[in-house]
PDB file of N, CA and C in Angstrom:
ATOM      1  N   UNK A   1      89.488 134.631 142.611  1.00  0.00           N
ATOM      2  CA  UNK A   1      88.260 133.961 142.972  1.00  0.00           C
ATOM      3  C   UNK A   1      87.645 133.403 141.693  1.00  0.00           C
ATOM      4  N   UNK A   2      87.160 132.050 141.989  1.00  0.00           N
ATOM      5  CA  UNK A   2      86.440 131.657 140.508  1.00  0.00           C
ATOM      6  C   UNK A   2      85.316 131.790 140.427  1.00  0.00           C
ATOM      7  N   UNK A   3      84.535 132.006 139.553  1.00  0.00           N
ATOM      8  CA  UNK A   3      83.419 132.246 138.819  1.00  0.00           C
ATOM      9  C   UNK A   3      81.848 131.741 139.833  1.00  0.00           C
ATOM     10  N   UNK A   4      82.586 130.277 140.509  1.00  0.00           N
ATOM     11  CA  UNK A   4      81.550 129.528 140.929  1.00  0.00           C
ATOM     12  C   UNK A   4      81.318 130.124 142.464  1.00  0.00           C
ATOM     13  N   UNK A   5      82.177 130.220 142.851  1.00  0.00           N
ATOM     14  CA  UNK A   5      82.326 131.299 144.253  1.00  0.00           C
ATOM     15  C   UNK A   5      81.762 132.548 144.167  1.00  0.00           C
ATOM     16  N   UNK A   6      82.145 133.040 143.046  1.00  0.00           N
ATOM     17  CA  UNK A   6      81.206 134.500 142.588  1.00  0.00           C
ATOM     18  C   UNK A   6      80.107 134.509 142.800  1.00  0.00           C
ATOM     19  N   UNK A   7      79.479 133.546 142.236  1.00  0.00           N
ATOM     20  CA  UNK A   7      78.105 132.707 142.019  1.00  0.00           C
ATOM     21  C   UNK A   7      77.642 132.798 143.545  1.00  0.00           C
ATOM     22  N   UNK A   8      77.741 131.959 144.385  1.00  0.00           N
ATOM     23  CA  UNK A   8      77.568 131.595 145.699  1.00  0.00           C
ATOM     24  C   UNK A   8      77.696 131.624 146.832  1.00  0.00           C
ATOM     25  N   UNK A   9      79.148 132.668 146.489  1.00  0.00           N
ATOM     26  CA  UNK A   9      79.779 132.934 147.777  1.00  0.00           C
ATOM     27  C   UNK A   9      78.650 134.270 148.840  1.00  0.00           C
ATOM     28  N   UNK A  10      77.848 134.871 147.862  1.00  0.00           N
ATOM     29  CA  UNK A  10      77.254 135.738 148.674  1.00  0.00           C
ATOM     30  C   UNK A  10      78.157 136.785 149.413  1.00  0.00           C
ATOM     31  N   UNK A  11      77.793 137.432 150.303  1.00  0.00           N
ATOM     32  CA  UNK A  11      78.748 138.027 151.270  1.00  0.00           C
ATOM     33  C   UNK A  11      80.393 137.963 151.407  1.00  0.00           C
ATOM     34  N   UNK A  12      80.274 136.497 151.444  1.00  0.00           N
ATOM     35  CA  UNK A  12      81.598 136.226 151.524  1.00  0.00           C
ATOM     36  C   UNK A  12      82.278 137.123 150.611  1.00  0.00           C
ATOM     37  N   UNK A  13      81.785 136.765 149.310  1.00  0.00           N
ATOM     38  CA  UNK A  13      82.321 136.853 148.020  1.00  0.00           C
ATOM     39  C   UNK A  13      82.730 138.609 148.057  1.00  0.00           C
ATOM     40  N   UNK A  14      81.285 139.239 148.498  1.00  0.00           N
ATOM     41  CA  UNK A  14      81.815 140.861 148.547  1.00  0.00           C
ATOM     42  C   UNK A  14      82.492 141.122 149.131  1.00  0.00           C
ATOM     43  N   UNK A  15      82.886 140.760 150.452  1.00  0.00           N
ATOM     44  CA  UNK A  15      83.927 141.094 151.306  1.00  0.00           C
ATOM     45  C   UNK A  15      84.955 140.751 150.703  1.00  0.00           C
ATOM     46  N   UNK A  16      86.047 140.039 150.214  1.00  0.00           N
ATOM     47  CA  UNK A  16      86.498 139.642 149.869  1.00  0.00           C
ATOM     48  C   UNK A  16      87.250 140.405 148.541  1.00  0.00           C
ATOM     49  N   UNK A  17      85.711 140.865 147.821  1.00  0.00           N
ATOM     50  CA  UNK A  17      86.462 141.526 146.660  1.00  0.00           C
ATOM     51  C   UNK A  17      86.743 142.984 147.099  1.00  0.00           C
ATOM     52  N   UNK A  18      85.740 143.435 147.900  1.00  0.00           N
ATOM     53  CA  UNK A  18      85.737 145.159 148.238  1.00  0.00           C
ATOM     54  C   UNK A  18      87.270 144.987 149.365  1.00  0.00           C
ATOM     55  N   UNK A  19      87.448 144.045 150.061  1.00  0.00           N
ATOM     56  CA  UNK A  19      88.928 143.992 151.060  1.00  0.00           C
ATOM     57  C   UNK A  19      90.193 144.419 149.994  1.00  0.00           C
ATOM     58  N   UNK A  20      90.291 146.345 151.087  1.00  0.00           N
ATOM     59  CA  UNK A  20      91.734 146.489 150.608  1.00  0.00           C
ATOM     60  C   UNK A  20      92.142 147.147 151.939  1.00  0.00           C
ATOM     61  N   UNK A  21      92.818 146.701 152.025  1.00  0.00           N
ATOM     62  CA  UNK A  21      94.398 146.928 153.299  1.00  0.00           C
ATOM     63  C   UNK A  21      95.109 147.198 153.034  1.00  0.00           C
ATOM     64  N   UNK A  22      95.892 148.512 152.861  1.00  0.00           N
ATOM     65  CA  UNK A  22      97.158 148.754 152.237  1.00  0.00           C
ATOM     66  C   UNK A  22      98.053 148.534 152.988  1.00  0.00           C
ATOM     67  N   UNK A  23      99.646 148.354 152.880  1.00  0.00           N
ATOM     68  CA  UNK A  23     100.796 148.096 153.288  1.00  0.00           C
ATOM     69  C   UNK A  23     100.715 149.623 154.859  1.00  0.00           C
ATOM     70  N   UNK A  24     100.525 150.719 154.224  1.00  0.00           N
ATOM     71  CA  UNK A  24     100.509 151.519 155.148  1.00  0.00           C
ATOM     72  C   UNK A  24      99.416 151.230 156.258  1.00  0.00           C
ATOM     73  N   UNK A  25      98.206 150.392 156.244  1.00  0.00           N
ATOM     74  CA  UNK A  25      97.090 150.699 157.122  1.00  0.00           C
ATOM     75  C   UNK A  25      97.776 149.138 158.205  1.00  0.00           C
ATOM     76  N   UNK A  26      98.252 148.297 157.179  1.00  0.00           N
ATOM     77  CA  UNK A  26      99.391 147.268 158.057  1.00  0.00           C
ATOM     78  C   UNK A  26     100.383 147.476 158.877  1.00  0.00           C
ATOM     79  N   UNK A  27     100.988 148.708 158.586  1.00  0.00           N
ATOM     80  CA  UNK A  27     102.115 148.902 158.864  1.00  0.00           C
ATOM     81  C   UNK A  27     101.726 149.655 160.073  1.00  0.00           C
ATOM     82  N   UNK A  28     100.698 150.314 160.078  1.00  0.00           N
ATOM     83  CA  UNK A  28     100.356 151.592 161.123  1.00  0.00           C
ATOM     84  C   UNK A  28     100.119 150.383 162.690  1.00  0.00           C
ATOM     85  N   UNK A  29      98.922 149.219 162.078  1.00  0.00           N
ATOM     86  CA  UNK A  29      98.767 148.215 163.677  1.00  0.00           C
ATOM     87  C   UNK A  29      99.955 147.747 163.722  1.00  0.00           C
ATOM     88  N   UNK A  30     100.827 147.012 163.154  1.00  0.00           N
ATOM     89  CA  UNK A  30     102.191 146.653 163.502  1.00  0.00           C
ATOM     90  C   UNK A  30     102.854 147.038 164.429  1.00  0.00           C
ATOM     91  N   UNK A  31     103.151 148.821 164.184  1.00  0.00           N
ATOM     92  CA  UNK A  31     103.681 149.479 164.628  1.00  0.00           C
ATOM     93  C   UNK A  31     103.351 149.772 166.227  1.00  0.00           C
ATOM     94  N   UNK A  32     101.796 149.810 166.334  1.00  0.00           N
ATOM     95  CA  UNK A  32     100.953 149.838 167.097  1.00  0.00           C
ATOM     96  C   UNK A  32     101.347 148.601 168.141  1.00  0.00           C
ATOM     97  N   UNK A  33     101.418 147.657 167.546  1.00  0.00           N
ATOM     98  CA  UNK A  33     101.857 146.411 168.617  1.00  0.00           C
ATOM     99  C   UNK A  33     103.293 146.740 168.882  1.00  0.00           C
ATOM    100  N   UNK A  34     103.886 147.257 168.038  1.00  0.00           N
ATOM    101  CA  UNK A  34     105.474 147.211 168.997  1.00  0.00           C
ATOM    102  C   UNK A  34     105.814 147.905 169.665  1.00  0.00           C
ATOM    103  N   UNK A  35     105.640 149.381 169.342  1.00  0.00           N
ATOM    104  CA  UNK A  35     106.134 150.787 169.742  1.00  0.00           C
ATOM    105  C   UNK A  35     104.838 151.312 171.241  1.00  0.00           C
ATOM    106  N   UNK A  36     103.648 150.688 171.300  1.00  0.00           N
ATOM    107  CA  UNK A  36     102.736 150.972 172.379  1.00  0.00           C
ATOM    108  C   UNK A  36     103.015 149.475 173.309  1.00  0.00           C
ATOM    109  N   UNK A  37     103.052 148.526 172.818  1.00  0.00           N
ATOM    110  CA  UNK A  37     103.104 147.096 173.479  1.00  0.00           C
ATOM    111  C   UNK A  37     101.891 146.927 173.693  1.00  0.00           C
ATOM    112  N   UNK A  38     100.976 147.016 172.241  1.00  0.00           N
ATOM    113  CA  UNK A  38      99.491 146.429 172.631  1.00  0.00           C
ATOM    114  C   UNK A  38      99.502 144.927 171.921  1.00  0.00           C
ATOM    115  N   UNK A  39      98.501 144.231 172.646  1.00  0.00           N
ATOM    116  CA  UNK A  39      98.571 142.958 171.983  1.00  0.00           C
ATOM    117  C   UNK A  39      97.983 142.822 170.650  1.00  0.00           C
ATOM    118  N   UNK A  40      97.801 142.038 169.609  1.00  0.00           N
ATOM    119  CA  UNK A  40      97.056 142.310 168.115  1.00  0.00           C
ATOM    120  C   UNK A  40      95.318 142.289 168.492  1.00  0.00           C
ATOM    121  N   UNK A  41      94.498 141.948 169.398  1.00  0.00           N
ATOM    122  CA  UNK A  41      93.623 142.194 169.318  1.00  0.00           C
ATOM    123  C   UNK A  41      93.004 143.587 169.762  1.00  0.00           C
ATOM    124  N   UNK A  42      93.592 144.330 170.562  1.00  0.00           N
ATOM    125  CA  UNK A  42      93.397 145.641 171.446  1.00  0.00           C
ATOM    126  C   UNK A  42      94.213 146.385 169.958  1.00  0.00           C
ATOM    127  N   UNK A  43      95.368 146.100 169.374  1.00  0.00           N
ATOM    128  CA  UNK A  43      95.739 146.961 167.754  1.00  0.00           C
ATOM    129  C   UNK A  43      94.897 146.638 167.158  1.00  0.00           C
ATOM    130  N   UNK A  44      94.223 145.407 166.606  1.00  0.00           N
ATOM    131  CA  UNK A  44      93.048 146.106 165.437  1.00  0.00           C
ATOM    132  C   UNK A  44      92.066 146.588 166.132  1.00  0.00           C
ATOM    133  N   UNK A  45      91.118 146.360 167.238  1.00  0.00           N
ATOM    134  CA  UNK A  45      90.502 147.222 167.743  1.00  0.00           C
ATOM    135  C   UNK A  45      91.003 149.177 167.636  1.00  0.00           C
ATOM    136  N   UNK A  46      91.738 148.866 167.925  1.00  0.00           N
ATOM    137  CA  UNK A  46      92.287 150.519 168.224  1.00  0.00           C
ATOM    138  C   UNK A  46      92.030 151.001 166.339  1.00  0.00           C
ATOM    139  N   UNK A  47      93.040 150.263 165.755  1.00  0.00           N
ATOM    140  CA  UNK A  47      92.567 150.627 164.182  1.00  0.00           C
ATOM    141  C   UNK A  47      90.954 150.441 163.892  1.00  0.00           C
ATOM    142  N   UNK A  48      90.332 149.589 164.249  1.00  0.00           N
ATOM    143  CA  UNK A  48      88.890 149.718 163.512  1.00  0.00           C
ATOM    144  C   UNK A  48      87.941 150.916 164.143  1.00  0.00           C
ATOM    145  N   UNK A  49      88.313 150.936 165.362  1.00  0.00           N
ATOM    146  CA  UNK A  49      87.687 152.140 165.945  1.00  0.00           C
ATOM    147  C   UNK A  49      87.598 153.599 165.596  1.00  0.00           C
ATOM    148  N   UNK A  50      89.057 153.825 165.068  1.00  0.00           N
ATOM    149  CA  UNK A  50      89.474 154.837 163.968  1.00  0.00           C
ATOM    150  C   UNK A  50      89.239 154.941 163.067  1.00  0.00           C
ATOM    151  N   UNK A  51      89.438 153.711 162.134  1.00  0.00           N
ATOM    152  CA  UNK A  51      89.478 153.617 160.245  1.00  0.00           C
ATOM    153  C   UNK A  51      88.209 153.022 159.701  1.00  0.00           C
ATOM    154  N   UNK A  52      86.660 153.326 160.623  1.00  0.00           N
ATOM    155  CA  UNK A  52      85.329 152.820 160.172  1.00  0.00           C
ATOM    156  C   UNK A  52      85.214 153.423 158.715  1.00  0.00           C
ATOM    157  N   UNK A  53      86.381 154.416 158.516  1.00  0.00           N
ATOM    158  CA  UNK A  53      85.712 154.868 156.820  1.00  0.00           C
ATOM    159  C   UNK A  53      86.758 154.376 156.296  1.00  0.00           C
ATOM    160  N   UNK A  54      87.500 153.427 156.389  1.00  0.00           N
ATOM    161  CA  UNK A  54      88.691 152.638 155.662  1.00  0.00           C
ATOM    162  C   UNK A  54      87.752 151.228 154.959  1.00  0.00           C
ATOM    163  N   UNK A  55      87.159 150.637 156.243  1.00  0.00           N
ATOM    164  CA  UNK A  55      86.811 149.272 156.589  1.00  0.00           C
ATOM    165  C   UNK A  55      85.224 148.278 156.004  1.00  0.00           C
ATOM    166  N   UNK A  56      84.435 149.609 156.585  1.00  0.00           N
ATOM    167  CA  UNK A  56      82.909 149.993 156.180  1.00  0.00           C
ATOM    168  C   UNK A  56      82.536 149.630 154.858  1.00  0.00           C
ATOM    169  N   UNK A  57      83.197 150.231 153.823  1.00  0.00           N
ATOM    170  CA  UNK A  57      83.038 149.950 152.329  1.00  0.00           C
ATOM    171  C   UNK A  57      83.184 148.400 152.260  1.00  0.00           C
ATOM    172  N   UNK A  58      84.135 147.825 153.262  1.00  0.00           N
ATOM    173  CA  UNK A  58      84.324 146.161 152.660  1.00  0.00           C
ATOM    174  C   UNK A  58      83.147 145.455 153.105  1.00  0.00           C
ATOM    175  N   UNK A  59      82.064 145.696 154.197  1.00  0.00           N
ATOM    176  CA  UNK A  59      81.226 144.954 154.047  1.00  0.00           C
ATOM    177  C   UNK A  59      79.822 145.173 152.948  1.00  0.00           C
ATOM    178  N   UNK A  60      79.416 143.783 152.924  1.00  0.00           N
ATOM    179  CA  UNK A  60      78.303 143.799 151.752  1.00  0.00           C
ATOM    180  C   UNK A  60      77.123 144.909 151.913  1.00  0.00           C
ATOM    181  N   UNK A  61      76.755 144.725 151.169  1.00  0.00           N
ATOM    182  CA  UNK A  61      75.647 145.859 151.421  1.00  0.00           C
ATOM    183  C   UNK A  61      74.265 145.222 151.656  1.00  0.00           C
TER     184      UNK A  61
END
């Protein structure tokens, strides 16, 4: 992110920097869509409903 976005982006900008998703928290809805046969919106639902202390930190304050 550049400097000027830093600047302006507001919100955006925090989300953005505090966003971490690890390979495992990917791998878990993935899995979720194949192995249950949920569609990707009912899998991240199902993950955010669970992982509010994963997720929470990424929005601004």
């Amino acid at each position: 992110m550049n400097k000027t976005f830093a600047g302006t982006g507001g919100g955006t900008y925090d989300f953005i920097k505090n966003f971490k998703w690890t390979n495992t928290d990917q791998n878990e809805v993935a899995d979720t869509v194949g192995s249950d046969k949920l569609g990707l919106d009912k899998a991240a639902k199902q993950w955010t409903d669970s992982r509010a202390g994963v997720w929470k930190p990424w929005l601004p304050r």
